[in-house]
C-alpha atoms as a PDB file:
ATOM      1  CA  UNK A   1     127.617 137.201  86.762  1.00  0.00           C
ATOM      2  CA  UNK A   2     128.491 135.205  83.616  1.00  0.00           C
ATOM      3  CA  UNK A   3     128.661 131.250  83.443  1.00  0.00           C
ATOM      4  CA  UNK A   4     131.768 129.579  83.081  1.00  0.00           C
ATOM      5  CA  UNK A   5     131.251 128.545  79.286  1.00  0.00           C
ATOM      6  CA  UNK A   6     130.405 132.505  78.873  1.00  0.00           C
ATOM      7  CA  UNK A   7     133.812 133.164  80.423  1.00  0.00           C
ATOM      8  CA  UNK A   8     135.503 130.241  78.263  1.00  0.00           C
ATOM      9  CA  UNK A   9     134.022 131.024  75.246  1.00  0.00           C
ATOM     10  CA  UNK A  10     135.486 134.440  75.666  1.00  0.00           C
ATOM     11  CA  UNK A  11     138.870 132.858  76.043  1.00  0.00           C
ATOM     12  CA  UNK A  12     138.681 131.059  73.051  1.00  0.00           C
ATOM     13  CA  UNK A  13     137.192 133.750  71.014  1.00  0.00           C
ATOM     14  CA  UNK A  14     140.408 136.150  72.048  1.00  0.00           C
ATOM     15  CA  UNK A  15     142.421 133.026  71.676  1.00  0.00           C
ATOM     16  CA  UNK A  16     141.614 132.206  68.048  1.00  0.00           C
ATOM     17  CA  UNK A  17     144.623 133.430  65.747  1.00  0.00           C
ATOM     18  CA  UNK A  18     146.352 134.002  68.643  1.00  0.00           C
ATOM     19  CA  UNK A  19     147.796 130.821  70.028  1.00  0.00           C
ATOM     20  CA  UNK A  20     151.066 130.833  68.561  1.00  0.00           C
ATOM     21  CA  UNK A  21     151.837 133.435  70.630  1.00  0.00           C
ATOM     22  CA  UNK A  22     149.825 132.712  73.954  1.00  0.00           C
ATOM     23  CA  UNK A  23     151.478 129.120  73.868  1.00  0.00           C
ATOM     24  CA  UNK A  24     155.384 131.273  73.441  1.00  0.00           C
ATOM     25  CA  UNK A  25     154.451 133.231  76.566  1.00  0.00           C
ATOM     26  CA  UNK A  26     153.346 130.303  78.347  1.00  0.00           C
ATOM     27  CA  UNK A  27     156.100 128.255  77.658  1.00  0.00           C
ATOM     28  CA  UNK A  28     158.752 131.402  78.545  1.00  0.00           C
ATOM     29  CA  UNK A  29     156.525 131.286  81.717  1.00  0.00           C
ATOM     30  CA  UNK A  30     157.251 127.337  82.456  1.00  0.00           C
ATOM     31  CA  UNK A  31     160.917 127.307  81.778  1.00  0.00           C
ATOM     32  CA  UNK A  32     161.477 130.668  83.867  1.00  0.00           C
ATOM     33  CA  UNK A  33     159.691 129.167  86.982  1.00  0.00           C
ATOM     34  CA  UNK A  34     160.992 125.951  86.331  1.00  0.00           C
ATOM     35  CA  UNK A  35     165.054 127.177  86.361  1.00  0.00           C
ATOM     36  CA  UNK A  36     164.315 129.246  89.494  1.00  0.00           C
ATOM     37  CA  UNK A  37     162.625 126.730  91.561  1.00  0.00           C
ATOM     38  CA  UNK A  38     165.818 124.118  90.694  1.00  0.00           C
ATOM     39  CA  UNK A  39     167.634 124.645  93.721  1.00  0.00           C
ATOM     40  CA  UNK A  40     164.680 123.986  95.778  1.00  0.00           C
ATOM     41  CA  UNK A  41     164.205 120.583  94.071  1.00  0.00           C
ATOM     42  CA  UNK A  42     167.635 119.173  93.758  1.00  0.00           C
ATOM     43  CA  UNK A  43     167.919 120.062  97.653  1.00  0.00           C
ATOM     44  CA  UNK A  44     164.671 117.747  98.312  1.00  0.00           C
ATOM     45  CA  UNK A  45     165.760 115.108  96.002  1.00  0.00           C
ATOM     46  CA  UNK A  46     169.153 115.399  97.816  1.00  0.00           C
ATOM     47  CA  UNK A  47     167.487 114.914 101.412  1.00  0.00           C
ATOM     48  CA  UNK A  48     165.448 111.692 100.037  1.00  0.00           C
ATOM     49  CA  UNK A  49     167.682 110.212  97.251  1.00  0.00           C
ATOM     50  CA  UNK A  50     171.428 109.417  97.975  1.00  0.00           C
ATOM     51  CA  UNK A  51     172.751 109.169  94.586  1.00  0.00           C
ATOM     52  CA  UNK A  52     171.310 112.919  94.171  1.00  0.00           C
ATOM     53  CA  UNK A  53     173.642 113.800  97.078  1.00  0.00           C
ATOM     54  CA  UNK A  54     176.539 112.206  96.025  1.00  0.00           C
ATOM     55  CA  UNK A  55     176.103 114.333  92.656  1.00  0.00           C
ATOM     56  CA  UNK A  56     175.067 117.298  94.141  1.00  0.00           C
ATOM     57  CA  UNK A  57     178.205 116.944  96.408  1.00  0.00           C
ATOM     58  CA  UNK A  58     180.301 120.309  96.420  1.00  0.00           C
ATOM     59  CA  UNK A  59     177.569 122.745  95.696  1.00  0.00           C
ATOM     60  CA  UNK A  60     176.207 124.802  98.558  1.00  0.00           C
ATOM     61  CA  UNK A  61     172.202 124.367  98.203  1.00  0.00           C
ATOM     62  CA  UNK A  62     170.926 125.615 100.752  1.00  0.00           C
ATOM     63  CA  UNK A  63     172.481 128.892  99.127  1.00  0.00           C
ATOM     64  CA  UNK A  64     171.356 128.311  96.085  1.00  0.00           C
ATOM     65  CA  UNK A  65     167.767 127.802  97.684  1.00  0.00           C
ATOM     66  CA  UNK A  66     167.824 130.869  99.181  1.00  0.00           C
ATOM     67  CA  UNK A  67     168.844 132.939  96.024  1.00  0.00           C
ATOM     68  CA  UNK A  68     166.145 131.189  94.125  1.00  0.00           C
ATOM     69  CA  UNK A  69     163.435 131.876  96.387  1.00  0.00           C
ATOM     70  CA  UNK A  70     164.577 135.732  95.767  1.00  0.00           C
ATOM     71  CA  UNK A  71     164.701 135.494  92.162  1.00  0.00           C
ATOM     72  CA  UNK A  72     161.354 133.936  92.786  1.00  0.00           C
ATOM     73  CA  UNK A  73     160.026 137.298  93.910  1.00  0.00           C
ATOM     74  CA  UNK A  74     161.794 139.399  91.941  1.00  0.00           C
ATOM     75  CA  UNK A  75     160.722 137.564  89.143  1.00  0.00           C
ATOM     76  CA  UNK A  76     157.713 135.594  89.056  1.00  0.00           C
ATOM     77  CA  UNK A  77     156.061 137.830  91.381  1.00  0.00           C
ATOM     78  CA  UNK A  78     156.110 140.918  88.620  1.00  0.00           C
ATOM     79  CA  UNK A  79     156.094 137.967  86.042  1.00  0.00           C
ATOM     80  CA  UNK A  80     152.388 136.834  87.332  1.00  0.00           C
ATOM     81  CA  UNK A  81     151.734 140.853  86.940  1.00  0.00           C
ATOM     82  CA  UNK A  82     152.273 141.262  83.359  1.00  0.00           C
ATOM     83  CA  UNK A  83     151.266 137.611  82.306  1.00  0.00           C
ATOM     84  CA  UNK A  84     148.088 137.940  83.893  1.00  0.00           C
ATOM     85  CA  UNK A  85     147.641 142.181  81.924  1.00  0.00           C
ATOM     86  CA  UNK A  86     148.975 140.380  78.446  1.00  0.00           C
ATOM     87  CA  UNK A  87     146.057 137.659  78.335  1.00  0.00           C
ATOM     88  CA  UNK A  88     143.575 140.998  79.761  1.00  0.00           C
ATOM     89  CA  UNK A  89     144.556 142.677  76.654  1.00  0.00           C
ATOM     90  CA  UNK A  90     144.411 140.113  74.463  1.00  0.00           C
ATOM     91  CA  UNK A  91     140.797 139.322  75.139  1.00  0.00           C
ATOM     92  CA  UNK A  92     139.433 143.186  75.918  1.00  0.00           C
ATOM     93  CA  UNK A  93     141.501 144.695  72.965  1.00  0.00           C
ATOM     94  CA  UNK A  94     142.299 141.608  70.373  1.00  0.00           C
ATOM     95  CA  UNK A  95     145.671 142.413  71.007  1.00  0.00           C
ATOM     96  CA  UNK A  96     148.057 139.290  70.301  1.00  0.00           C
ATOM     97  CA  UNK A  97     151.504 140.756  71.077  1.00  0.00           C
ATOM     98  CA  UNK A  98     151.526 138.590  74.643  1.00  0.00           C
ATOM     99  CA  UNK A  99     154.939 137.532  74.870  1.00  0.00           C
ATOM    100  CA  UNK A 100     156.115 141.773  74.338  1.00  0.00           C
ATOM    101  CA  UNK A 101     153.023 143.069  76.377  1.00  0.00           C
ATOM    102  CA  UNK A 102     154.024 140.414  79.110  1.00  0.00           C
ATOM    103  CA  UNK A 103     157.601 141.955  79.529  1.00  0.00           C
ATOM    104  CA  UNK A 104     156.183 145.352  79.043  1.00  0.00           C
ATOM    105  CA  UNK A 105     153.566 145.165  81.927  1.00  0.00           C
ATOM    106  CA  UNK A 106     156.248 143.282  83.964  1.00  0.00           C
ATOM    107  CA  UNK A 107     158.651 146.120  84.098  1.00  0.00           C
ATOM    108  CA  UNK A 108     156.575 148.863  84.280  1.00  0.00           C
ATOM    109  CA  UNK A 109     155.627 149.582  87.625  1.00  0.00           C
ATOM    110  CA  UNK A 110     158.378 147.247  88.662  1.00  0.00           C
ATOM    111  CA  UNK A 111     158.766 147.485  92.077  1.00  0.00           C
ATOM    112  CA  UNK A 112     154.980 148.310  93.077  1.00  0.00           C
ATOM    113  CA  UNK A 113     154.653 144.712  91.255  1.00  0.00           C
ATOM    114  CA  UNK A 114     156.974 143.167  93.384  1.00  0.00           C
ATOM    115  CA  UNK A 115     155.988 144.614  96.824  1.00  0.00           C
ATOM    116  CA  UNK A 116     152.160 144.016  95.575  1.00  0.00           C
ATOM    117  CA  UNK A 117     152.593 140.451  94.654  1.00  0.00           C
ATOM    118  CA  UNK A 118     154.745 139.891  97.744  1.00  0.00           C
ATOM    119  CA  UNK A 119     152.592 141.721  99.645  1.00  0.00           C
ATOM    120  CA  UNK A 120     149.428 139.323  98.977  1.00  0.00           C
ATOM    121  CA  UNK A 121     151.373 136.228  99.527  1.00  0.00           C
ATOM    122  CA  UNK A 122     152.427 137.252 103.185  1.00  0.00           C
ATOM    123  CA  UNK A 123     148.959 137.875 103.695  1.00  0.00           C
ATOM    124  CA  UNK A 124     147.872 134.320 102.427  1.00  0.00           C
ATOM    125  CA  UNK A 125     150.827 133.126 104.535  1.00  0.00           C
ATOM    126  CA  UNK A 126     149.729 134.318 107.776  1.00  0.00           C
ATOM    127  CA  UNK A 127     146.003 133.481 107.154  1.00  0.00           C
ATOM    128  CA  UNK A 128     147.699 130.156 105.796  1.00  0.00           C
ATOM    129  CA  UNK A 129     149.393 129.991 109.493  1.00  0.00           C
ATOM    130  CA  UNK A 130     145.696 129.809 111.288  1.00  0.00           C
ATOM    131  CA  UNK A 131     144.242 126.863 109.249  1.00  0.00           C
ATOM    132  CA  UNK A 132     144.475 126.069 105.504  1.00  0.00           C
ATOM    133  CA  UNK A 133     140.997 126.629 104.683  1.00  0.00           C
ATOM    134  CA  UNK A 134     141.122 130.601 105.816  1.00  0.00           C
ATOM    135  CA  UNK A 135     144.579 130.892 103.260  1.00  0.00           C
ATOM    136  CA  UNK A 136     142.502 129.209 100.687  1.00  0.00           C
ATOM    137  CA  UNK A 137     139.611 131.346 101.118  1.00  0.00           C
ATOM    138  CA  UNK A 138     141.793 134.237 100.950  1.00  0.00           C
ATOM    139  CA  UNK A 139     143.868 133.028  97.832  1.00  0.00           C
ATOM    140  CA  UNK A 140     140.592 133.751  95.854  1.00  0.00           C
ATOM    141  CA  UNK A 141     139.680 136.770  97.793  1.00  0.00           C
ATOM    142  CA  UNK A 142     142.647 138.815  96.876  1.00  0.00           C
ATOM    143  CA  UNK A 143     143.505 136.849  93.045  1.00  0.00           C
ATOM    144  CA  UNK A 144     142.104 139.871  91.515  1.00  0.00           C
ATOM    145  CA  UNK A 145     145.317 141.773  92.808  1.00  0.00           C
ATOM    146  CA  UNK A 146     147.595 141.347  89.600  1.00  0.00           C
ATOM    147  CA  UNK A 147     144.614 143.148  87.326  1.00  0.00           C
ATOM    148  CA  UNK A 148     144.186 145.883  89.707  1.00  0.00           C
ATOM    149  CA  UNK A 149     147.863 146.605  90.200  1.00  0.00           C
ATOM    150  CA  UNK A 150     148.270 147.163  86.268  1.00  0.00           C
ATOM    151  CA  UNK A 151     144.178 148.827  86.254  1.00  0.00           C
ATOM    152  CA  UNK A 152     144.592 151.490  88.865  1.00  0.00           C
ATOM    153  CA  UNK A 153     147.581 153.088  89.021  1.00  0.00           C
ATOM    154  CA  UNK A 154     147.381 155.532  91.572  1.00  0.00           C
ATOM    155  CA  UNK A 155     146.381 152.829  94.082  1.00  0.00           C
ATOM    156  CA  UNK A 156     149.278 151.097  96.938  1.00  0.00           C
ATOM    157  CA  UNK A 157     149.943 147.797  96.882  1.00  0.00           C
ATOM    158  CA  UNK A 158     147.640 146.993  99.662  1.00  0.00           C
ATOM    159  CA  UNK A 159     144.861 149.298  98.458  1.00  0.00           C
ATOM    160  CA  UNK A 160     145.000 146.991  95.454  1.00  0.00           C
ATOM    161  CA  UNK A 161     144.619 143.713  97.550  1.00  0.00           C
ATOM    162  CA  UNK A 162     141.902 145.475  99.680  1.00  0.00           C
ATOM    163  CA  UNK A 163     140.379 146.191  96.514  1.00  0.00           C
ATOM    164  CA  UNK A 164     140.747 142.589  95.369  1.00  0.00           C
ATOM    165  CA  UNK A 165     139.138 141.571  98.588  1.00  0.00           C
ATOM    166  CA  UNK A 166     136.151 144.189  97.919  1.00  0.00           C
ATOM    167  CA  UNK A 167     135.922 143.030  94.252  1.00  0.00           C
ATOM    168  CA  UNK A 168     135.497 139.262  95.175  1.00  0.00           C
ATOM    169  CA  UNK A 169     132.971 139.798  98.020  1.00  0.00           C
ATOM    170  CA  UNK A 170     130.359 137.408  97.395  1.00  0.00           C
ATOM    171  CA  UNK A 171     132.490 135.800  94.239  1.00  0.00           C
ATOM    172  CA  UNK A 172     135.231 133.476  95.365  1.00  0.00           C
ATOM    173  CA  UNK A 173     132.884 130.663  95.104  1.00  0.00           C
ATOM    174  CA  UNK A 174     132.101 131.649  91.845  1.00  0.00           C
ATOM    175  CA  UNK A 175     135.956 131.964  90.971  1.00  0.00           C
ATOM    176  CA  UNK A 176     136.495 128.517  92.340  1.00  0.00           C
ATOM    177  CA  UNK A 177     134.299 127.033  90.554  1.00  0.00           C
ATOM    178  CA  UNK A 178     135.770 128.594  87.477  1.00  0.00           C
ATOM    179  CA  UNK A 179     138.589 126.494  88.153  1.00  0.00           C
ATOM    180  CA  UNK A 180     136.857 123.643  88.879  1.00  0.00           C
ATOM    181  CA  UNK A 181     135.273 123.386  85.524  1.00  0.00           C
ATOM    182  CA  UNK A 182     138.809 123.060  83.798  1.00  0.00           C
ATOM    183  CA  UNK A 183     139.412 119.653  85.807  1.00  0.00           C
ATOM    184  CA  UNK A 184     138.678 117.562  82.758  1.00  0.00           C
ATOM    185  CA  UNK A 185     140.973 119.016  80.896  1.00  0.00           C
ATOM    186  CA  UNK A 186     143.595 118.799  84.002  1.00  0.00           C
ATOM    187  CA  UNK A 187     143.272 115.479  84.430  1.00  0.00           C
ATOM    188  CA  UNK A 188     143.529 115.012  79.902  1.00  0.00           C
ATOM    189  CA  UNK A 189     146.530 116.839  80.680  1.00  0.00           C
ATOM    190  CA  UNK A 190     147.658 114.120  82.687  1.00  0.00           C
ATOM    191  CA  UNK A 191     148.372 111.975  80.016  1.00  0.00           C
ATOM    192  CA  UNK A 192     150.031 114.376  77.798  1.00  0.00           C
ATOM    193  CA  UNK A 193     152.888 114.630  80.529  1.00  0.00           C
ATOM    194  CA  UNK A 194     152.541 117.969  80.479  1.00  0.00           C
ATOM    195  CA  UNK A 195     152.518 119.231  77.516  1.00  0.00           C
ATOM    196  CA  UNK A 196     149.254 119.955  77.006  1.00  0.00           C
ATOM    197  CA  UNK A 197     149.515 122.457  79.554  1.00  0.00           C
ATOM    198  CA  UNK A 198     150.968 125.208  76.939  1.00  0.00           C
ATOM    199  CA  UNK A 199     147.206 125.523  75.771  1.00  0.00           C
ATOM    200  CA  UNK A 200     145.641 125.019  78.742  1.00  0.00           C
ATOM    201  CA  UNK A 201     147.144 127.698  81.053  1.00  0.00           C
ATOM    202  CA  UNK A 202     146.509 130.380  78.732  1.00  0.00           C
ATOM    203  CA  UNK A 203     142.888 129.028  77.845  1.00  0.00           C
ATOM    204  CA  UNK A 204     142.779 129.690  81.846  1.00  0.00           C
ATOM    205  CA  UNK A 205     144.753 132.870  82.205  1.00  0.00           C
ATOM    206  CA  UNK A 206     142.235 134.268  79.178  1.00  0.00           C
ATOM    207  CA  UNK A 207     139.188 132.989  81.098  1.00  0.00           C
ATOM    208  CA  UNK A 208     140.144 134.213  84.224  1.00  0.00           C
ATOM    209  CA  UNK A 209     140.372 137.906  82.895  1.00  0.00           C
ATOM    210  CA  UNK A 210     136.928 137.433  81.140  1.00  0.00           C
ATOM    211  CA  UNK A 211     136.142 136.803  85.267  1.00  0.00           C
ATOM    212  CA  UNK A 212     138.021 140.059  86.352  1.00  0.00           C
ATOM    213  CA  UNK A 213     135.613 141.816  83.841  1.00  0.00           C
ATOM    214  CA  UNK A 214     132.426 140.691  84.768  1.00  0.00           C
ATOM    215  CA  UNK A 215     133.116 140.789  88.622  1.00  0.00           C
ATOM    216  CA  UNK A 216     134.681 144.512  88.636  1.00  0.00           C
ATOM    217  CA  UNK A 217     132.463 145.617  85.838  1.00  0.00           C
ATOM    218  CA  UNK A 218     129.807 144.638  88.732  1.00  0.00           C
ATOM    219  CA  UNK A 219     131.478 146.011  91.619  1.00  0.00           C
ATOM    220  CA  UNK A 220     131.872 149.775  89.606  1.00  0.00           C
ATOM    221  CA  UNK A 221     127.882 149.212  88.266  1.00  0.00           C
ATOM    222  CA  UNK A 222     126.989 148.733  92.246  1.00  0.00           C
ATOM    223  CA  UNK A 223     129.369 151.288  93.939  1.00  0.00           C
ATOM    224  CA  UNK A 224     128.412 154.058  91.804  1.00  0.00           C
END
């Protein structure tokens, strides 16, 4: 396996010339999420702040919860799909259109996005339901699954995820720490309220597929 400057230096490589357009993607990303998960955050506001319920007051939002939860799936589930095959091209194949790419890879193969995505979270939902620490565990275990949905085709949702699983044998550690080496720039983040995160979220999208290619470029070189 590659270090973690290997893998971020391969971000930043694909990423040069191409933020513009990796920062658009991101931020149609944000706003998307941020719209659907609304009615889930004016409905806690509304349980904790009373001046939220009073101007809230008529609109049913415990409906409105529900329908955004749906949209959730129906949208950032396929969403994380193509996002996550955009920033894959963009580093394997210098390819910069990530905002069209995104939508592309998000509607094709629609559905088997949806059910896939979906699929994986129920699973890190049940294993969630034991302890925390086995849904973590298996949050890195199957995060290869939006790659592999988009990479092999002919594969089911859950042969995907059980390929995921296969895939990160030995490797979630190495995926965590991955993450962990971006805390600085979390934390600088911070004080940008936010904003800052338009560059870093696709610095770590980018890096993360330099990971998927290393760690299934390794599972094809062993299983061969």
């Amino acid at each position: 396996m590659k270090t973690n400057q290997e893998y971020k230096n391969s971000a930043l490589a694909a990423l040069k010339g191409n933020w513009a357009a990796a920062v658009v993607a991101t931020i149609i990303i944000m706003v998307i999420s941020a719209l659907l998960s609304l009615p889930s955050t004016l409905l806690s506001l509304a349980l904790v702040d009373a001046s939220v319920a009073v101007a809230v007051q008529g609109i049913d939002l415990v409906t409105l919860n529900y329908v955004g939860y749906g949209l959730i799936f129906l949208i950032i589930c396929p969403l994380a799909v193509g996002a996550a095959s955009a920033f894959r091209r963009l580093l394997t194949a210098g390819d910069g259109n990530v905002t069209s790419n995104m939508v592309d890879d998000t509607l094709s193969g629609y559905w088997r996005n949806v059910w896939g995505m979906l699929l994986m979270c129920i699973f890190i939902t049940l294993w969630s339901l034991l302890l925390v620490i086995p849904g973590i565990i298996k949050s890195f275990s199957y995060a290869m699954t939006p790659y592999i949905l988009k990479d092999y085709p002919e594969l089911s949702a859950n042969q995907a995820i059980n390929l995921s699983r296969k895939m990160m044998k030995g490797h979630k550690f190495d995926l965590f720490w991955l993450y962990l080496s971006f805390i600085g720039w979390m934390i600088l983040n911070l004080f940008t309220f936010g904003i800052g995160s338009f560059w870093l979220i696709p610095y770590m999208y980018t890096a993360q597929a330099a990971f998927y290619q290393d760690v299934k470029n390794q599972y094809q070189n062993t299983n061969l």
